[in-house]
N, C-alpha and C. Protein backbone atom coordinates (compact mmCIF):
# COMPACT_ATOMS: atom_id res chain seq x y z
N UNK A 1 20.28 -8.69 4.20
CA UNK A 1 20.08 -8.56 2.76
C UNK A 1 19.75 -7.11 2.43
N UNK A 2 20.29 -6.82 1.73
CA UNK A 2 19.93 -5.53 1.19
C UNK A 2 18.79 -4.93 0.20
N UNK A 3 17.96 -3.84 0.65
CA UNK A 3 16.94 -3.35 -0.10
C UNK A 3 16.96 -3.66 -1.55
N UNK A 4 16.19 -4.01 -1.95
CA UNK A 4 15.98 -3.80 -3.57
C UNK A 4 14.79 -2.89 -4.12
N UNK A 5 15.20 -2.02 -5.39
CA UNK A 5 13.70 -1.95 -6.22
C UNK A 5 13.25 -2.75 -7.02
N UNK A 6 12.44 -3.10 -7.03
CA UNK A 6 11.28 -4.49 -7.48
C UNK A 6 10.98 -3.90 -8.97
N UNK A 7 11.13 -4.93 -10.16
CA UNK A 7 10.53 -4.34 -11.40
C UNK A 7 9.24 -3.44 -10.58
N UNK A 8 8.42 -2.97 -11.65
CA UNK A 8 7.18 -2.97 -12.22
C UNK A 8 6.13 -4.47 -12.22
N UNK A 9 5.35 -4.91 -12.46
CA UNK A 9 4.85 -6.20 -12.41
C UNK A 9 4.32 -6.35 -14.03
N UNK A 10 4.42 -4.56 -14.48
CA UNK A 10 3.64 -4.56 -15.65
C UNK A 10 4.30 -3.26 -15.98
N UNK A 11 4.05 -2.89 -17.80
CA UNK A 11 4.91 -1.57 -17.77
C UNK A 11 4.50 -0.25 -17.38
N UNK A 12 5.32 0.59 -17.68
CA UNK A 12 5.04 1.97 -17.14
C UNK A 12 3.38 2.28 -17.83
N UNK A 13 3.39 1.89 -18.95
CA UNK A 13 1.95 2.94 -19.70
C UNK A 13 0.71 1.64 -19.46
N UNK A 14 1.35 0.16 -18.84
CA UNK A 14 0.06 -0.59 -18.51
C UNK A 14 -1.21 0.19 -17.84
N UNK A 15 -1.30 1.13 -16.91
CA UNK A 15 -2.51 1.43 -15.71
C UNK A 15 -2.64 2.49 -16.63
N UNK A 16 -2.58 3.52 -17.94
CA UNK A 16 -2.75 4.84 -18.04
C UNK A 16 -4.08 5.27 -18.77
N UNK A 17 -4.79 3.90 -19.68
CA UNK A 17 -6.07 3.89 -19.87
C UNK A 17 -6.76 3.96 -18.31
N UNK A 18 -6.36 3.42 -17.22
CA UNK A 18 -7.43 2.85 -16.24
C UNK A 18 -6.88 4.34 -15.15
N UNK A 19 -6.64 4.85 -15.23
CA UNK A 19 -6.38 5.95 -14.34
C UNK A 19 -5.40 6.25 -13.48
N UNK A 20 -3.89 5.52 -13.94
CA UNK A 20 -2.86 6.00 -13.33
C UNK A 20 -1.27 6.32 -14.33
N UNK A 21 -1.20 7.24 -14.70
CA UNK A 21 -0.24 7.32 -16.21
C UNK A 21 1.19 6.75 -15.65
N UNK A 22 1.42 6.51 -17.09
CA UNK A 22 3.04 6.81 -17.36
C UNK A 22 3.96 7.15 -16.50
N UNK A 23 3.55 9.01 -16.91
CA UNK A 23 4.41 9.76 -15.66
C UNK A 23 4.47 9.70 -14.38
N UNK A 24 3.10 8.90 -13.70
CA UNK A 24 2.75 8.87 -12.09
C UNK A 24 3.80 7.70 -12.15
N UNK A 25 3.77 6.63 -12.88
CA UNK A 25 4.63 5.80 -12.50
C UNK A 25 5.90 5.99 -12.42
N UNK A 26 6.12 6.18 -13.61
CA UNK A 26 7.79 7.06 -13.52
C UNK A 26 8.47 7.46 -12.22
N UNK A 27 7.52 8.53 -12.00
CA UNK A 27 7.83 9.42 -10.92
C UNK A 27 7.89 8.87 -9.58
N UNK A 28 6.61 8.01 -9.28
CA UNK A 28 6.15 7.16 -8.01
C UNK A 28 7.20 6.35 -8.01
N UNK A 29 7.56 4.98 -8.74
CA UNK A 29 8.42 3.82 -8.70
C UNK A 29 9.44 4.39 -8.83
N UNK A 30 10.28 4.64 -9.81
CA UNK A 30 11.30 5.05 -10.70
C UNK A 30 12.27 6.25 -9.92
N UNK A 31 11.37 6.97 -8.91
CA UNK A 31 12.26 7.91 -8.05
C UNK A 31 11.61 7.72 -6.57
N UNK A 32 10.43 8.02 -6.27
CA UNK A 32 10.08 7.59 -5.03
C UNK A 32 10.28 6.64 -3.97
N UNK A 33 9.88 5.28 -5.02
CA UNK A 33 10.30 4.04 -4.19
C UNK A 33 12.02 3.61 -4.62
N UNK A 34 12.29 4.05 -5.79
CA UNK A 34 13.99 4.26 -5.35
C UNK A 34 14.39 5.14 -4.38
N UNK A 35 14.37 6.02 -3.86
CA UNK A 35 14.50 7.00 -3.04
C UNK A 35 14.43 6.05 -1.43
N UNK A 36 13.41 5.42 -1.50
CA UNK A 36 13.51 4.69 -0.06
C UNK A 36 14.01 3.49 0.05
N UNK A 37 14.20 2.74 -0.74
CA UNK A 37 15.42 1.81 -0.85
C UNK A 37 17.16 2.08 -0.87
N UNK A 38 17.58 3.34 -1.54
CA UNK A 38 18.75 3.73 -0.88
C UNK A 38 18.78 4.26 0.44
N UNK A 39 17.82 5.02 0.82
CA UNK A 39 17.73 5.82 1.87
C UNK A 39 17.81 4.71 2.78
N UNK A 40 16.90 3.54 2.59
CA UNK A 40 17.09 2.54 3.94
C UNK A 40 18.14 1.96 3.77
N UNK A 41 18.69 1.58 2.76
CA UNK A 41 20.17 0.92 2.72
C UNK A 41 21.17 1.41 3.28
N UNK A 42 21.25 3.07 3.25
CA UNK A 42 22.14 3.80 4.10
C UNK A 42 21.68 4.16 5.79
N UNK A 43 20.71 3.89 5.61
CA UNK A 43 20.04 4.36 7.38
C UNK A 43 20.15 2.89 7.79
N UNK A 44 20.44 1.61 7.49
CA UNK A 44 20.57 0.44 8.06
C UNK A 44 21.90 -0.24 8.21
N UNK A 45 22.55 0.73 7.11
CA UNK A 45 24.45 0.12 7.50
C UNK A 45 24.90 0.46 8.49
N UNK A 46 26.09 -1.05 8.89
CA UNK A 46 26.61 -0.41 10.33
C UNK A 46 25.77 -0.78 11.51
N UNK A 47 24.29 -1.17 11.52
CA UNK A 47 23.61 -1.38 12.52
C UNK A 47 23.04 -2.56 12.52
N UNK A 48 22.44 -2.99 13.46
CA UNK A 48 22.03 -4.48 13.79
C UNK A 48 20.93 -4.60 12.90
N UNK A 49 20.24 -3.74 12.03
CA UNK A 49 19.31 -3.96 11.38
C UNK A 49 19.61 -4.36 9.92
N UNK A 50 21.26 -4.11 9.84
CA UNK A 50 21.90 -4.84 8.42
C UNK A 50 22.01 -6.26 8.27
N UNK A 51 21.15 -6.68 6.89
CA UNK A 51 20.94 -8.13 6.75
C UNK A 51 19.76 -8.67 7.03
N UNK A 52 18.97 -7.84 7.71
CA UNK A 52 17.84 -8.76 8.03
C UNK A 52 16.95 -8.37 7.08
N UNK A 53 15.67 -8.86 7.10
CA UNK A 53 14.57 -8.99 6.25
C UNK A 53 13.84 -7.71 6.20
N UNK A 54 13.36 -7.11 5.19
CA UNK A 54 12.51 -5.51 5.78
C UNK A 54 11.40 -5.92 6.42
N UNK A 55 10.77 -7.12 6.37
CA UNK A 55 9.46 -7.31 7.64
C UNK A 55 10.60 -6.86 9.18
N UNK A 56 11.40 -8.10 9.35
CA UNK A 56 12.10 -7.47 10.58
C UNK A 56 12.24 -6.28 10.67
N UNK A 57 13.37 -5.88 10.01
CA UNK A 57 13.16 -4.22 10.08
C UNK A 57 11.83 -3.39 10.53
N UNK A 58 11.42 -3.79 10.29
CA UNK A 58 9.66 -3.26 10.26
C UNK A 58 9.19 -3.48 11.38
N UNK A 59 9.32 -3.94 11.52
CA UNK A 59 8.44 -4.52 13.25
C UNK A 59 9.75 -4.53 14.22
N UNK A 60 11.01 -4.68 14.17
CA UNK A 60 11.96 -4.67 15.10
C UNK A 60 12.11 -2.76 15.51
N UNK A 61 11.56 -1.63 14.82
CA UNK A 61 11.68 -0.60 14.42
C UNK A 61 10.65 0.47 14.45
N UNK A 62 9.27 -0.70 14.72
CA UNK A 62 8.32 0.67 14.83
C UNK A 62 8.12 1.04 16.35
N UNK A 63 8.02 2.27 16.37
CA UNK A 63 7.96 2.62 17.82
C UNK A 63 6.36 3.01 18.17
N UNK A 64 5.57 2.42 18.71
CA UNK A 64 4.05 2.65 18.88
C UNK A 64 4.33 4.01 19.95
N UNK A 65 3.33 4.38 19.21
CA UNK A 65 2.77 5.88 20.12
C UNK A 65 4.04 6.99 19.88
N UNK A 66 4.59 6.63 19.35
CA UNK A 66 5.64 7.65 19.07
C UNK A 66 4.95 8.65 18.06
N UNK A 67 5.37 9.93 18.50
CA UNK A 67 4.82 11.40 17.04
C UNK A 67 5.32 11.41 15.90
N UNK A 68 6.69 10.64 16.14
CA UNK A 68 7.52 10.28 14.29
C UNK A 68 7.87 9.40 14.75
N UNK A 69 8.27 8.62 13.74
CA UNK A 69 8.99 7.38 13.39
C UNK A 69 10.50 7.46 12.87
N UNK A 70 11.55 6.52 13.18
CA UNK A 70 12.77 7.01 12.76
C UNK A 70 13.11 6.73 11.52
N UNK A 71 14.38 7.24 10.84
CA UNK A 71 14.39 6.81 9.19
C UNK A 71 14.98 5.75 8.96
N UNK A 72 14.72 4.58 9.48
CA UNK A 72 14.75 3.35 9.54
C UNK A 72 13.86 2.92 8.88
N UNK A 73 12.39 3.10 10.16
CA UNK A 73 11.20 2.51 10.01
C UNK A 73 10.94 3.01 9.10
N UNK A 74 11.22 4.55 8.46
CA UNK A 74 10.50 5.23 7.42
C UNK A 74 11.02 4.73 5.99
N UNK A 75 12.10 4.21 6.13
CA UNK A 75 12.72 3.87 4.63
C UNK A 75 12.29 2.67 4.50
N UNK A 76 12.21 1.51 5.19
CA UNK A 76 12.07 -0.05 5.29
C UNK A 76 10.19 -0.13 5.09
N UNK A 77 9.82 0.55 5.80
CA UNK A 77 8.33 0.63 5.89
C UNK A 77 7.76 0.79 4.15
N UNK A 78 8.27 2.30 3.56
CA UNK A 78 7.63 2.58 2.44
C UNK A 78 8.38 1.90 1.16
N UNK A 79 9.48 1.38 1.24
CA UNK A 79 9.67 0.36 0.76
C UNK A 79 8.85 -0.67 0.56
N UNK A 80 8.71 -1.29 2.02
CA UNK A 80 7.44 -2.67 1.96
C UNK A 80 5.85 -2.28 1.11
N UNK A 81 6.05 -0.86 1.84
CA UNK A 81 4.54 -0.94 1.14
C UNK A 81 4.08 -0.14 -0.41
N UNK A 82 5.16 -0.07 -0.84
CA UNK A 82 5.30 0.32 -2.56
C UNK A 82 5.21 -0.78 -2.85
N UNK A 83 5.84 -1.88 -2.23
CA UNK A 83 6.15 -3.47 -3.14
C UNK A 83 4.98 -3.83 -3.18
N UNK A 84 4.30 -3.91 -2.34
CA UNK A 84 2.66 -4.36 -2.06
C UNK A 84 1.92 -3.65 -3.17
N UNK A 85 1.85 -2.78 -2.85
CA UNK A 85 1.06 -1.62 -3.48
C UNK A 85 1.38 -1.97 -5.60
N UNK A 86 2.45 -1.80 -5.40
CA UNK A 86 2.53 -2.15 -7.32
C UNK A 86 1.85 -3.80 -7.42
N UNK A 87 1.88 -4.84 -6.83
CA UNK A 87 1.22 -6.03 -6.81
C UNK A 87 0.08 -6.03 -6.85
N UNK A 88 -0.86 -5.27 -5.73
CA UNK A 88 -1.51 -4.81 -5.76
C UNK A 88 -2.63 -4.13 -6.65
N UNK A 89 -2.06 -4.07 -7.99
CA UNK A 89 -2.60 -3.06 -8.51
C UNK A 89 -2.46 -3.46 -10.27
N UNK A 90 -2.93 -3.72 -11.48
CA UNK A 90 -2.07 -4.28 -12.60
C UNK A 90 -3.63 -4.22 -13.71
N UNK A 91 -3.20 -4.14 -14.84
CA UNK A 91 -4.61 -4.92 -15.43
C UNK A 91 -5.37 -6.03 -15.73
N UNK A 92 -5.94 -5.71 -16.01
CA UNK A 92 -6.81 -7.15 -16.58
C UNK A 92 -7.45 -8.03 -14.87
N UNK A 93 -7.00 -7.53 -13.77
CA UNK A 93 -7.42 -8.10 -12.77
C UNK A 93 -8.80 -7.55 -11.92
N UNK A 94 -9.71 -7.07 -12.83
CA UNK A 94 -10.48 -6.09 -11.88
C UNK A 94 -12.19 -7.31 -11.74
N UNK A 95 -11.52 -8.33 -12.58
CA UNK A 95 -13.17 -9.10 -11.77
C UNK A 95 -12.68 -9.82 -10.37
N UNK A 96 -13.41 -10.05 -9.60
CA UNK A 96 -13.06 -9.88 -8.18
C UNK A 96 -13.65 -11.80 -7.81
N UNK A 97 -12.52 -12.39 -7.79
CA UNK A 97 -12.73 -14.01 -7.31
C UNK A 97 -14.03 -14.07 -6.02
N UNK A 98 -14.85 -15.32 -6.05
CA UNK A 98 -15.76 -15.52 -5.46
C UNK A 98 -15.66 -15.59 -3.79
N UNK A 99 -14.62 -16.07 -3.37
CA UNK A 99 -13.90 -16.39 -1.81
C UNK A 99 -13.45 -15.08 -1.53
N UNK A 100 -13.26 -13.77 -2.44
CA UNK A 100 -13.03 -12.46 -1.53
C UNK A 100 -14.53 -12.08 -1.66
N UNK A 101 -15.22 -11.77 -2.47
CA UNK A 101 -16.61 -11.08 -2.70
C UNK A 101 -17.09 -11.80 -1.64
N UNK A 102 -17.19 -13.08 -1.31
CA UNK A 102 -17.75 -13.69 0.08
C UNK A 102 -17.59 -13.09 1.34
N UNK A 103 -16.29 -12.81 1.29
CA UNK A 103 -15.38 -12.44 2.66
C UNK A 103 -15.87 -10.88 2.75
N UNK A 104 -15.62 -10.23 2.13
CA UNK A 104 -15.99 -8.81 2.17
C UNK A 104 -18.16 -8.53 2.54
N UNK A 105 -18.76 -9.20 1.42
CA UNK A 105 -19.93 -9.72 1.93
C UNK A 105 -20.12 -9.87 3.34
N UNK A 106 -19.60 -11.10 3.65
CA UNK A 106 -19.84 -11.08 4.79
C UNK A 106 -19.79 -9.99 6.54
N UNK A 107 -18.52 -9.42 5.82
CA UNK A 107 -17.97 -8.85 6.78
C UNK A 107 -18.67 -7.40 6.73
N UNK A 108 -18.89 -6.81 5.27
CA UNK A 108 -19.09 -5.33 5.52
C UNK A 108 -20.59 -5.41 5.13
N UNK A 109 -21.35 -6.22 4.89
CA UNK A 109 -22.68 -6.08 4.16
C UNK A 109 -22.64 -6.72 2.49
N UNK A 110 -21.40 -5.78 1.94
CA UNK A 110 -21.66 -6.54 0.24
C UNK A 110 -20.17 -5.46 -0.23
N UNK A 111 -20.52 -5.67 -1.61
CA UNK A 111 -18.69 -5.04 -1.84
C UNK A 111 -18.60 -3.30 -1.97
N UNK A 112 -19.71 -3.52 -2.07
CA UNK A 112 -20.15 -1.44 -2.32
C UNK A 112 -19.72 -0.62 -1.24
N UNK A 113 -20.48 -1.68 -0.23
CA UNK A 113 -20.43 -1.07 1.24
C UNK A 113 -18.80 -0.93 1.76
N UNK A 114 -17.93 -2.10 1.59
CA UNK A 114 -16.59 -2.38 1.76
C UNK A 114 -15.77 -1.04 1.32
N UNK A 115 -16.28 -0.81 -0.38
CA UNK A 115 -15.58 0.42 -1.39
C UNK A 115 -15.83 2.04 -0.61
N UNK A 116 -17.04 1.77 0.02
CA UNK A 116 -17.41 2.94 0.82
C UNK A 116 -16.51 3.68 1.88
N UNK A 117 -16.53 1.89 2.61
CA UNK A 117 -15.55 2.14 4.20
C UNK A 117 -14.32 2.43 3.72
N UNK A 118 -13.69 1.67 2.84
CA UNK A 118 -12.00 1.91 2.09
C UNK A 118 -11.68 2.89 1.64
N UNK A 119 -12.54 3.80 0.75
CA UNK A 119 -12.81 5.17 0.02
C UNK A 119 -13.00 6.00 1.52
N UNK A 120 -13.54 5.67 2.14
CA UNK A 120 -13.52 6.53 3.69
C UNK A 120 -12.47 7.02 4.06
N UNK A 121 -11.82 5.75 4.49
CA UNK A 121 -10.46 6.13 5.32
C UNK A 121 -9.66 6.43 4.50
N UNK A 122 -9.42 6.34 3.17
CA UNK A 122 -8.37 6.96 2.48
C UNK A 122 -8.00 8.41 2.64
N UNK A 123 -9.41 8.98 2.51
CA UNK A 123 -10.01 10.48 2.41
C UNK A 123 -10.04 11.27 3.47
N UNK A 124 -10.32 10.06 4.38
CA UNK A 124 -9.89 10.75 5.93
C UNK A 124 -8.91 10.85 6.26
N UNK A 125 -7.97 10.18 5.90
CA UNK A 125 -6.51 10.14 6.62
C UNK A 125 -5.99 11.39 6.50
N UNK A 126 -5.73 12.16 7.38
CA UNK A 126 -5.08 13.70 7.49
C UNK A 126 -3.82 13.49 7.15
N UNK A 127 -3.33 14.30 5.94
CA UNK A 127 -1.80 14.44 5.77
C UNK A 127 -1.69 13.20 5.06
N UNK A 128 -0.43 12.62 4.73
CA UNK A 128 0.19 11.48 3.98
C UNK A 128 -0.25 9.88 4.91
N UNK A 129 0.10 9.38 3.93
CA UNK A 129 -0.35 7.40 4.76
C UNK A 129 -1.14 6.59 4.00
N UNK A 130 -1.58 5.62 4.32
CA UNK A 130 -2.48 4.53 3.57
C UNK A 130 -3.57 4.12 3.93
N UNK A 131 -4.73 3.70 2.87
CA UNK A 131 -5.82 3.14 3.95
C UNK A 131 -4.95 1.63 3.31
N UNK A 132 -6.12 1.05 4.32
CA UNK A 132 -5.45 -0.45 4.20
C UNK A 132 -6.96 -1.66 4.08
N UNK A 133 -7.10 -2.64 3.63
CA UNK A 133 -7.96 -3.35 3.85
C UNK A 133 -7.06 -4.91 4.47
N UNK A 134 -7.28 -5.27 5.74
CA UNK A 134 -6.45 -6.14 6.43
C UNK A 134 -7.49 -7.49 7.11
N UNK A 135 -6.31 -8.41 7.15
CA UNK A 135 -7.05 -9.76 7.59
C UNK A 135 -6.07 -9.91 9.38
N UNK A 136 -7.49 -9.59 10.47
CA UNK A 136 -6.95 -9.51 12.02
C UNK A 136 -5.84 -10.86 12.06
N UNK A 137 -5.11 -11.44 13.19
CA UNK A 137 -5.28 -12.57 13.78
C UNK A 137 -5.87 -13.34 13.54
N UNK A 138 -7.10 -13.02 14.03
CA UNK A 138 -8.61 -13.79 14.75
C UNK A 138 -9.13 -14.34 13.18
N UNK A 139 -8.63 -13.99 11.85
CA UNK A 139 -9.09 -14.07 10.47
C UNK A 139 -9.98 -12.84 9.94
N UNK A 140 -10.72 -12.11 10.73
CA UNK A 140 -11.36 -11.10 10.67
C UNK A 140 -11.32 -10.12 9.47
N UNK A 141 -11.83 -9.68 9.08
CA UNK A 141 -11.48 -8.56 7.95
C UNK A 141 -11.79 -7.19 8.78
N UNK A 142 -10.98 -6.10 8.05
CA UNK A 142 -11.28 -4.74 8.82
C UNK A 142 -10.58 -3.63 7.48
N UNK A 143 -11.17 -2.66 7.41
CA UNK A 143 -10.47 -1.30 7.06
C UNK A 143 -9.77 -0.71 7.80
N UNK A 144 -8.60 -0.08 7.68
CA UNK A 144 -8.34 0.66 8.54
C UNK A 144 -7.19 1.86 7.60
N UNK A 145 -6.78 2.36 8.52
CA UNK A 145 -5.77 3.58 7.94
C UNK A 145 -4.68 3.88 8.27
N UNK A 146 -3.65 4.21 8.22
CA UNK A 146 -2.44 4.14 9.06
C UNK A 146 -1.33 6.29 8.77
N UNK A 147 -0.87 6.52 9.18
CA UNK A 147 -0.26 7.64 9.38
C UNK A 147 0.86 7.11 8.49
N UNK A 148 1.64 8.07 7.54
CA UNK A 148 3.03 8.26 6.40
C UNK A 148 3.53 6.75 6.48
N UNK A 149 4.15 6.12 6.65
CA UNK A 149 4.60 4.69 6.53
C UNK A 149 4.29 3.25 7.51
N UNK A 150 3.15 3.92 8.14
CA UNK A 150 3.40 2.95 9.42
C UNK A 150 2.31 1.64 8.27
N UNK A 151 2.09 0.80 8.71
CA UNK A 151 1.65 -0.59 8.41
C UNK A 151 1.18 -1.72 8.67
N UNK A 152 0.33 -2.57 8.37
CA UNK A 152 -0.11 -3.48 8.84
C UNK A 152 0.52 -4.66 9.52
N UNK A 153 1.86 -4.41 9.15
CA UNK A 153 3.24 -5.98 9.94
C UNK A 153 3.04 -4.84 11.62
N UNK A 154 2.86 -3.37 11.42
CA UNK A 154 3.35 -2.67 12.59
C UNK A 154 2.50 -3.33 13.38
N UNK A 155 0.94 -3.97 13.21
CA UNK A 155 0.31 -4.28 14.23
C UNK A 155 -0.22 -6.00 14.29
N UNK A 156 0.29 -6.42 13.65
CA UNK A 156 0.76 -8.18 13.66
C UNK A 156 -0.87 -8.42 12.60
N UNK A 157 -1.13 -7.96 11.27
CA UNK A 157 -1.91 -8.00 10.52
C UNK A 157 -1.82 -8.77 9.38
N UNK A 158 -2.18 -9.07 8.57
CA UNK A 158 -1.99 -9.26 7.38
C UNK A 158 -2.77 -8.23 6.09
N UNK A 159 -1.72 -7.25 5.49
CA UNK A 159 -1.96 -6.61 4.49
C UNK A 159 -3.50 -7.25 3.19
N UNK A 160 -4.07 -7.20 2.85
CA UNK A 160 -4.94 -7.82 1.94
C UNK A 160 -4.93 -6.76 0.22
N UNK A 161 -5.13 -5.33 1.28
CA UNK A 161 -4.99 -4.31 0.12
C UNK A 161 -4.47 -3.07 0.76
N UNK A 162 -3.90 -2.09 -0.11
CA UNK A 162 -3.25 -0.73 0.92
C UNK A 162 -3.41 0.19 -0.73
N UNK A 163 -3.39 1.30 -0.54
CA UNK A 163 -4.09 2.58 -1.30
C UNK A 163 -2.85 3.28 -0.81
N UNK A 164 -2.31 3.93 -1.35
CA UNK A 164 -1.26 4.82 -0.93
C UNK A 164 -1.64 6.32 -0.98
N UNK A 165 -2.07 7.19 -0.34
CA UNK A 165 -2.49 8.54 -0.81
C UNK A 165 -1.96 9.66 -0.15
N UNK A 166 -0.33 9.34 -0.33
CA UNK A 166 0.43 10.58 -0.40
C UNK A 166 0.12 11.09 -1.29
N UNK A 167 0.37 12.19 -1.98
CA UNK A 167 -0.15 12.98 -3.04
C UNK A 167 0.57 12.82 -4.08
N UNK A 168 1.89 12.47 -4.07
CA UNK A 168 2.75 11.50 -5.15
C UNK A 168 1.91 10.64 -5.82
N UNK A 169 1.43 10.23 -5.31
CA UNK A 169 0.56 8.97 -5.80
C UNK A 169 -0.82 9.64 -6.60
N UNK A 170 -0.79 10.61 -6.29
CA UNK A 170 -2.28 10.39 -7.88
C UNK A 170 -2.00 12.65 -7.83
N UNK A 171 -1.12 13.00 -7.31
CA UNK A 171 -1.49 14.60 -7.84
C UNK A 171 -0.70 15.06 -9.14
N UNK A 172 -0.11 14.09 -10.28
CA UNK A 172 -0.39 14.41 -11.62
C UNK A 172 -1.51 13.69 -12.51
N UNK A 173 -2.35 13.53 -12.04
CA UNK A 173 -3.36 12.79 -12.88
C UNK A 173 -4.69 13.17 -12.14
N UNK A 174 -5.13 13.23 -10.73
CA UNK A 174 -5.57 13.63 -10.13
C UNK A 174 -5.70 14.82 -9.49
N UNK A 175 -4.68 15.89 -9.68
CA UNK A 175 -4.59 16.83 -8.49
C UNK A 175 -4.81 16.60 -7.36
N UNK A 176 -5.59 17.48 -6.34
CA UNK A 176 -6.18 17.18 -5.31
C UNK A 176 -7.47 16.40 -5.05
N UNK A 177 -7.24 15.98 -6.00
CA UNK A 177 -9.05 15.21 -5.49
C UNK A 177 -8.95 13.54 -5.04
N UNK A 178 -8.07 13.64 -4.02
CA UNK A 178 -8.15 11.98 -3.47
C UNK A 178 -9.07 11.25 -3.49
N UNK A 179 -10.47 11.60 -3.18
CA UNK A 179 -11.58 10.57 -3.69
C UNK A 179 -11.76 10.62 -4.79
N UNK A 180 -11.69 11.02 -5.41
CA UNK A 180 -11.86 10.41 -6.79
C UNK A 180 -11.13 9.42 -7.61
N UNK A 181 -9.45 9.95 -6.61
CA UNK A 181 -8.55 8.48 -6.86
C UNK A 181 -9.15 7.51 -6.24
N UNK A 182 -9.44 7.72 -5.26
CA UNK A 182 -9.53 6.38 -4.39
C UNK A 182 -10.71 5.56 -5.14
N UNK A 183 -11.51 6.33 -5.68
CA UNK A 183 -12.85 5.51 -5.96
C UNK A 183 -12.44 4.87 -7.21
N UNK A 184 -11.41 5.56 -8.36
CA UNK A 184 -11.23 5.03 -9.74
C UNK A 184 -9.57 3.81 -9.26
N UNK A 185 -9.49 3.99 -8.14
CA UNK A 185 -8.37 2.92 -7.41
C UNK A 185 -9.26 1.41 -7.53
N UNK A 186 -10.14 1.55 -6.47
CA UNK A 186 -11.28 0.74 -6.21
C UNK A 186 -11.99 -0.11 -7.75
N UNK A 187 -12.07 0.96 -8.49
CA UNK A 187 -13.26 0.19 -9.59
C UNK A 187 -12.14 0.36 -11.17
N UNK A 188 -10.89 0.16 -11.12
CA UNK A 188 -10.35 0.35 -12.24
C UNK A 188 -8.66 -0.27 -12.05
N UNK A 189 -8.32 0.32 -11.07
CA UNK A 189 -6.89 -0.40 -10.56
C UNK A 189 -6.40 -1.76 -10.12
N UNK A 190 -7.90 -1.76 -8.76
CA UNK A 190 -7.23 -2.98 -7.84
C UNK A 190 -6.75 -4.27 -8.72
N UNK A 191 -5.93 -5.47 -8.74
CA UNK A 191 -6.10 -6.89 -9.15
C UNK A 191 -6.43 -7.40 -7.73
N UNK A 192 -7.87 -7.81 -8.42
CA UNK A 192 -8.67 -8.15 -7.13
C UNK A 192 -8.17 -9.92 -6.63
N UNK A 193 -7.69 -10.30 -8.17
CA UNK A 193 -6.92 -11.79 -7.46
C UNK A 193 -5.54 -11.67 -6.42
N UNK A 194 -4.44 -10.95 -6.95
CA UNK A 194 -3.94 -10.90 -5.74
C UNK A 194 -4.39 -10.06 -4.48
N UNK A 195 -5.42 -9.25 -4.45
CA UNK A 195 -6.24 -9.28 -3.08
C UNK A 195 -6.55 -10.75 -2.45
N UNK A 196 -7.10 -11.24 -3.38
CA UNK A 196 -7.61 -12.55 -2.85
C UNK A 196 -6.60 -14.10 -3.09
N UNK A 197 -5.70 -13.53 -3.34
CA UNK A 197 -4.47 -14.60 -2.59
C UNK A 197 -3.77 -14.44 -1.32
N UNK A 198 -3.99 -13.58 -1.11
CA UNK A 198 -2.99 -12.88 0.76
C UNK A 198 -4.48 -13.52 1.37
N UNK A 199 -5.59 -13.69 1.01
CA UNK A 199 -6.33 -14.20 2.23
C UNK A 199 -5.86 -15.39 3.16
């Protein structure tokens, strides 16, 4: 099956009161994540990776421990995780259902502490990539962070939440100040219900 770009879930000027404009969208969806949907459509013709699912792709494709990744994994990957990421993210969703505030509770101390660790690794991540907030195997909850497209299918996870902080992603509205995205991500962006439906 072939790549698609995914509407919007909501319109371009929905997030621009809450801290992500118009133009970021424009620019982000509208050329970015188009950009990696042709790009993988053409880096997958012709090869055994035509037709299949971009999870396959994704995991049939990542090469662990490798210094780059090929433009396979790189087109199929940031694909998957734009799609996430706009779901991810919408208004009117920022009170946070009782069965995640539990889960996070439990796991990190309380939800502050969680916003802390997530706002961490965003900020830490050197160069382009995502933090991620993920549910193990084992059910577990964890933060973690990942390098330019790699992902939570790369390590048999389940996605819960992912922050994108290439600099596409918040340096017309933000400039350089990734924590400050990350923190107005956290307390203005997330839809904390579909966080708390992937549980």
């Amino acid at each position: 099956m072939a790549f698609e770009l995914p509407d919007l879930p909501y319109a371009h000027d929905a997030l621009a009161g809450l801290g992500m404009s118009k133009e970021t969208l424009e620019y982000h969806h509208d050329l970015h994540h188009k950009a990696y949907v042709d790009n993988g459509n053409k880096a997958v013709a012709g090869t055994e990776w035509e037709g299949k699912s971009v999870e396959e792709v994704i995991k049939g494709t990542y090469q662990a421990g490798a210094v780059a990744q090929n433009g396979i994994f790189n087109n199929a990957s940031q694909h998957w995780n734009h799609t996430q990421f706009w779901e991810m993210m919408g208004p009117g969703g920022d009170k946070m259902p009782g069965e995640l505030e539990k889960a996070l509770v439990d796991t990190f101390g309380s939800v502050d502490k969680f916003k802390e660790a997530f706002a961490a690794a965003g900020a830490g991540q050197f160069g382009s990539g995502w933090a991620w907030l993920v549910k193990e195997a084992d059910g577990g909850l964890k933060v973690t962070k990942t390098e330019n497209g790699v992902n939570p299918l790369c390590f048999g996870q389940t996605a819960l939440l992912g922050c994108d902080v290439w600099e596409h992603s918040y340096y017309i509205d933000f400039r350089n100040k990734r924590p400050a995205y990350l923190s107005n991500f956290l307390d203005k962006l997330v839809n904390w219900e579909n966080v708390a439906s992937r549980l």
